[in-house]
C-alpha atoms as a PDB file:
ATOM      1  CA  UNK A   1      -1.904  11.789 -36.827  1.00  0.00           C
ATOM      2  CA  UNK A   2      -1.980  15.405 -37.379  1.00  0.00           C
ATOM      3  CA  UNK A   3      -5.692  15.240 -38.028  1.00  0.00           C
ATOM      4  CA  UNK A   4      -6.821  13.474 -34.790  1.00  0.00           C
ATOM      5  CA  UNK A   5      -4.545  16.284 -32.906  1.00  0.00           C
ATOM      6  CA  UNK A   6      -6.771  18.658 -35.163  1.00  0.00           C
ATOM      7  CA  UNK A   7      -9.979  17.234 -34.141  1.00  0.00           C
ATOM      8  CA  UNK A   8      -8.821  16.802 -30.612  1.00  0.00           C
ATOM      9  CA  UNK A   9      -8.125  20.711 -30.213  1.00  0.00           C
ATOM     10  CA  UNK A  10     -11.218  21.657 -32.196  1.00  0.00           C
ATOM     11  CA  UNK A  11     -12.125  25.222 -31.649  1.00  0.00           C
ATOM     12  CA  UNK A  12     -15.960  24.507 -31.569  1.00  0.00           C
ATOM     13  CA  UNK A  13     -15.314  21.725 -29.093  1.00  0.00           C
ATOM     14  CA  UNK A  14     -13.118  23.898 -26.860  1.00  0.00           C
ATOM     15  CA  UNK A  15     -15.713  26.641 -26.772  1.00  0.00           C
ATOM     16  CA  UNK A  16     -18.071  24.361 -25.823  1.00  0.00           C
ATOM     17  CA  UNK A  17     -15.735  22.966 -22.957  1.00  0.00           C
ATOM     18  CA  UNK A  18     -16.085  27.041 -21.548  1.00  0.00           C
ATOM     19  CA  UNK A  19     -19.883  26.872 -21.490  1.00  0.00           C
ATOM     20  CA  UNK A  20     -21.048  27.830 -18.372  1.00  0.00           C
ATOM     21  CA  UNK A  21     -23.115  25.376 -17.815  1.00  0.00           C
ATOM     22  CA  UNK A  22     -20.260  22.599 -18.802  1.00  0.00           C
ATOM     23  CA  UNK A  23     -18.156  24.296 -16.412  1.00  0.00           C
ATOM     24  CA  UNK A  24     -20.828  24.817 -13.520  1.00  0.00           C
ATOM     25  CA  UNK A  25     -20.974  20.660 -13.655  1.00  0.00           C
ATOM     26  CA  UNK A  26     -17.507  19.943 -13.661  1.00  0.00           C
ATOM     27  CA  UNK A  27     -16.978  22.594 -10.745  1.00  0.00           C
ATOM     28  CA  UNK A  28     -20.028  20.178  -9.530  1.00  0.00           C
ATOM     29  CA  UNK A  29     -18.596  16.998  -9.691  1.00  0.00           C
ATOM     30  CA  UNK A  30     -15.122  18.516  -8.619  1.00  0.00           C
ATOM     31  CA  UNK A  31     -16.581  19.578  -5.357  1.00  0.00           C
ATOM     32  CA  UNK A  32     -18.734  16.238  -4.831  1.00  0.00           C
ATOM     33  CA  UNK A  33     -15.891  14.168  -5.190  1.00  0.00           C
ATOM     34  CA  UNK A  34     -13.520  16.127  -2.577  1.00  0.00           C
ATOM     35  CA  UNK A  35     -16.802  15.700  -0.408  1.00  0.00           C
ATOM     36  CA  UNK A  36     -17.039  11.885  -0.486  1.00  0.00           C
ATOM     37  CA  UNK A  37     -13.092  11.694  -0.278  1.00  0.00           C
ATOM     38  CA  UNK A  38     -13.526  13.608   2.612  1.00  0.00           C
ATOM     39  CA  UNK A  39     -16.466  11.210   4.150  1.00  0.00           C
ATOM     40  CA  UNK A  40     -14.563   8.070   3.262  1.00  0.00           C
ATOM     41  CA  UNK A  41     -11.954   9.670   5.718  1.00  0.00           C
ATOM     42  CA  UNK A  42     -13.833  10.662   7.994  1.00  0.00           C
ATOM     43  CA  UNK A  43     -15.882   6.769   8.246  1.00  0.00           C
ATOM     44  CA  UNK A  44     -12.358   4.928   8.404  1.00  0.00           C
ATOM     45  CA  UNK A  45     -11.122   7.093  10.923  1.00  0.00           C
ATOM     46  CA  UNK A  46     -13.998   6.539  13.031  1.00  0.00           C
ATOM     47  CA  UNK A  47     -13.931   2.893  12.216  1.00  0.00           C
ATOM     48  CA  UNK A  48     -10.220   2.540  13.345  1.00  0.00           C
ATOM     49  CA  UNK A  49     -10.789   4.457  17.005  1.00  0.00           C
ATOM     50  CA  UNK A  50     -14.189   2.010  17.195  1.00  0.00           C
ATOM     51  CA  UNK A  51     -11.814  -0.966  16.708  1.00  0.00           C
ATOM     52  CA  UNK A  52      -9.193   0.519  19.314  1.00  0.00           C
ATOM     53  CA  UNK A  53     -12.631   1.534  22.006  1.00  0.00           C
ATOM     54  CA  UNK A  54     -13.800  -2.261  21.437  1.00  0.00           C
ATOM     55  CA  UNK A  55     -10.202  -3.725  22.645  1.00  0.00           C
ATOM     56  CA  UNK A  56      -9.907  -1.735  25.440  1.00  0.00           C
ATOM     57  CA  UNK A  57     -13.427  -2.518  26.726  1.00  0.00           C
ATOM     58  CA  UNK A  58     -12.606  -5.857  25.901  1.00  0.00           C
ATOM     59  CA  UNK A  59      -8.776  -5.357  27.861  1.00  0.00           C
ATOM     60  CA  UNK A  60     -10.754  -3.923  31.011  1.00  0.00           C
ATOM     61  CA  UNK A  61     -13.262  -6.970  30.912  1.00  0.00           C
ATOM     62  CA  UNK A  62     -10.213  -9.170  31.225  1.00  0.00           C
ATOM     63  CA  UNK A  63      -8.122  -7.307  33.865  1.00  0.00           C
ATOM     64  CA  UNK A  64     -11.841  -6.872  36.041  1.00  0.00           C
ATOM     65  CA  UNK A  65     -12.053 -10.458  35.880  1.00  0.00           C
ATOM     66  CA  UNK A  66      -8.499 -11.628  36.678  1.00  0.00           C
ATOM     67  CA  UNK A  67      -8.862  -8.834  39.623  1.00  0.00           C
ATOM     68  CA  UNK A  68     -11.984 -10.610  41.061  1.00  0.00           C
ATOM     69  CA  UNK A  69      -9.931 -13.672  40.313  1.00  0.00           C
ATOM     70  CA  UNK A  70      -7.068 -13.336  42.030  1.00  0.00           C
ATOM     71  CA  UNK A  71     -10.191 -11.751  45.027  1.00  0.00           C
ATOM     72  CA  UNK A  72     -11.347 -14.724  45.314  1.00  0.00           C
ATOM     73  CA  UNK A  73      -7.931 -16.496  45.981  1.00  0.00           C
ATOM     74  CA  UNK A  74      -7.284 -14.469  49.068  1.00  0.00           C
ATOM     75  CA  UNK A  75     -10.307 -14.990  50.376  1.00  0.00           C
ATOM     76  CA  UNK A  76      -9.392 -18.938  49.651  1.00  0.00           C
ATOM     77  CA  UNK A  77      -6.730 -18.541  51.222  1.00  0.00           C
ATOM     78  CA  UNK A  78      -8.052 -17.176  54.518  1.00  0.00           C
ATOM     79  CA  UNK A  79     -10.129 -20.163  55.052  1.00  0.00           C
ATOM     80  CA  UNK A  80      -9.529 -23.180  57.375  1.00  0.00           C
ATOM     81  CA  UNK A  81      -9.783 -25.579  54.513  1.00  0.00           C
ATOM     82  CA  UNK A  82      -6.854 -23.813  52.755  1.00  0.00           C
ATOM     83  CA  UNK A  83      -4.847 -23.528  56.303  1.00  0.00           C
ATOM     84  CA  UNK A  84      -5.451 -27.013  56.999  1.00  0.00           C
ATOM     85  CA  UNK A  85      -4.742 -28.289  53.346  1.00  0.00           C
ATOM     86  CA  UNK A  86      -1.415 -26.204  53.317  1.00  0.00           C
ATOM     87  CA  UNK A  87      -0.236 -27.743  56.526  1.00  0.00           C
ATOM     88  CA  UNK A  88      -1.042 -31.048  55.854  1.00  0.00           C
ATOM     89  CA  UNK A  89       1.058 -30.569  52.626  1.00  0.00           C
ATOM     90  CA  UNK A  90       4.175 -28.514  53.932  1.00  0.00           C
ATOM     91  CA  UNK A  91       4.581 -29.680  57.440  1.00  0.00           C
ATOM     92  CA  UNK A  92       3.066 -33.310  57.119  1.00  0.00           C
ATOM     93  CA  UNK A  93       0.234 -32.574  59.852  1.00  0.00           C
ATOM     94  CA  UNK A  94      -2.805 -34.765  61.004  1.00  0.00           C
ATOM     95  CA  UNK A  95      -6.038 -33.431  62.069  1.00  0.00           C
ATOM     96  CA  UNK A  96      -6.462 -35.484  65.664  1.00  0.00           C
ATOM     97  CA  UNK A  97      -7.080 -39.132  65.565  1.00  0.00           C
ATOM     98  CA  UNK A  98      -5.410 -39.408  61.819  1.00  0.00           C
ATOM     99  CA  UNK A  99      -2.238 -41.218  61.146  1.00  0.00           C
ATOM    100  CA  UNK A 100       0.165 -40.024  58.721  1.00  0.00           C
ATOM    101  CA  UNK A 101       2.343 -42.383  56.354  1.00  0.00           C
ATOM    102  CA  UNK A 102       5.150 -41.191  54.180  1.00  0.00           C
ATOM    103  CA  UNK A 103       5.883 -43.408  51.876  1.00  0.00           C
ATOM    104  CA  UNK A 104       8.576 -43.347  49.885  1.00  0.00           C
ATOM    105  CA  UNK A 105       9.042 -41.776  46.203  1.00  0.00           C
ATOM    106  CA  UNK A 106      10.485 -44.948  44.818  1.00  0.00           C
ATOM    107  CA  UNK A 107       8.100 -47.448  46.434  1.00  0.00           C
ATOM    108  CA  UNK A 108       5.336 -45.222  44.940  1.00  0.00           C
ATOM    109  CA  UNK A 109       6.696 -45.142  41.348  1.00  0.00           C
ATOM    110  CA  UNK A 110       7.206 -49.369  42.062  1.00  0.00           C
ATOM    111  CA  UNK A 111       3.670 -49.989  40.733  1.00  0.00           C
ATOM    112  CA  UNK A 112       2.938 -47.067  38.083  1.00  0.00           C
ATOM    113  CA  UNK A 113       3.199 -48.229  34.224  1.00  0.00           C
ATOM    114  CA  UNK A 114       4.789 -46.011  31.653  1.00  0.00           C
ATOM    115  CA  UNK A 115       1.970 -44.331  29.457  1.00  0.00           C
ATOM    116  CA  UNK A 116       2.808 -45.092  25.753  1.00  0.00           C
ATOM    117  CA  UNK A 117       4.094 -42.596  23.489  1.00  0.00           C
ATOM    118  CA  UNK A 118       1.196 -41.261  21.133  1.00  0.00           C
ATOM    119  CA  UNK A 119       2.746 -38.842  19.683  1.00  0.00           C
ATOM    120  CA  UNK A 120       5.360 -41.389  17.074  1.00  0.00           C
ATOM    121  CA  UNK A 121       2.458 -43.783  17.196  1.00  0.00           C
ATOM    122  CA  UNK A 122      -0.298 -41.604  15.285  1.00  0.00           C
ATOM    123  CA  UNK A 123       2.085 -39.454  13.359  1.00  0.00           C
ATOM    124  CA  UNK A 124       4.487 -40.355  10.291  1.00  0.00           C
ATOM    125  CA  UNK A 125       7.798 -39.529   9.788  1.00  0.00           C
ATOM    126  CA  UNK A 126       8.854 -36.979   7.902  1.00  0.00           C
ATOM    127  CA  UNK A 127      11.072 -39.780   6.102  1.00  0.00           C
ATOM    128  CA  UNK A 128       7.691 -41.929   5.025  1.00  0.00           C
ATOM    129  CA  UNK A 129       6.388 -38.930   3.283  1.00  0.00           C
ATOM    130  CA  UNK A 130       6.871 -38.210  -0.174  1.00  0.00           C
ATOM    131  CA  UNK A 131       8.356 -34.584  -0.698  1.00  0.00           C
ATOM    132  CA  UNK A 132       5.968 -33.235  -1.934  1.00  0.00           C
ATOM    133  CA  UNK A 133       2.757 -34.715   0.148  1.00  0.00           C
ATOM    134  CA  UNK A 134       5.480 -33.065   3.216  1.00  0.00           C
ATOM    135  CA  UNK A 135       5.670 -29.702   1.093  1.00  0.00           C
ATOM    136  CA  UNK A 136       1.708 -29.873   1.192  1.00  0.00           C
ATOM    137  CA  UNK A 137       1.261 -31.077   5.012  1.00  0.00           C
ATOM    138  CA  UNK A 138       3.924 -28.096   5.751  1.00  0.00           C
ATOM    139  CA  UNK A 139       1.517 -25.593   4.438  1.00  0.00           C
ATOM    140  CA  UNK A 140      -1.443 -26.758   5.277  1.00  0.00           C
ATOM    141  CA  UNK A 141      -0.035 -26.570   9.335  1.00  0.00           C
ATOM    142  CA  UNK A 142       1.076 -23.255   8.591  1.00  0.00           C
ATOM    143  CA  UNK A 143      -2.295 -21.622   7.367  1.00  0.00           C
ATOM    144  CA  UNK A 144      -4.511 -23.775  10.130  1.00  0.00           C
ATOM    145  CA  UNK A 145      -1.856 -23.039  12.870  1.00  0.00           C
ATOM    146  CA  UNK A 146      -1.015 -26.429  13.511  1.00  0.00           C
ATOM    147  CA  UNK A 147       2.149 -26.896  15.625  1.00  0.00           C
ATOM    148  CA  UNK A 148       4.386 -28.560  13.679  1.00  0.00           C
ATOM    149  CA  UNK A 149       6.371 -31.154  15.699  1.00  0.00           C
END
């Protein structure tokens, strides 16, 4: 043990470590490295405010379209269809020579069928399912989003 410490701490391998050349490439590599560090920096902070630029531009996109959007609906809304439409709805208007019949809520349900329920029909019960085949289904919902019902 005392002989590798002896080797390690050499005296002709120590004066070689103060060459000036040794020195003049480790004073090299030193200053390259802080460099790069500093460029790798540098590259993800420019990254980052790229990524924060790109969903603003994309945030402004949306709120340009939802404000020619919602442009759009007021001009809707000043035309005669819309007037017309919105009276004939609210106030139970005509337009002249049209008749108007109200009929009743319950006479119009009379004839409608109940849709069937789907959503027992194509799914299994937790119950059915093994534990573990559930365990399995549970995650697999979880990592493709799936709502879970």
């Amino acid at each position: 043990m005392l002989d590798s410490l002896k080797n390690v701490f050499n005296p002709k391998k120590l004066a070689a470590l103060t060459d000036t050349r040794i020195l003049g490439l480790i004073g090299f590599g030193i200053v390259a490295v802080l460099v790069s560090w500093s460029s790798v920096k540098t590259i993800e902070s420019n990254y980052v405010l790229q990524k924060q630029i790109s969903e603003l531009n994309q945030k402004n996109d949306v709120s340009k379209l939802e404000n020619t959007n919602a442009a759009l609906k007021n001009e809707y809304y000043k035309t005669d269809e819309f007037i017309e439409l919105a009276a004939r709805r609210q106030f139970g208007k005509a337009a002249p020579g049209e008749t108007v019949l109200i009929v009743p809520k319950k006479v119009a349900l009379k004839y409608t069928t109940e849709l069937p329920k789907t959503n027992t029909d194509t799914q299994t019960s937790k119950q059915d399912v093994p534990f573990y085949r559930q365990n399995l289904n549970d995650w697999m919902d979880f990592f493709f989003h799936r709502k879970s019902t």
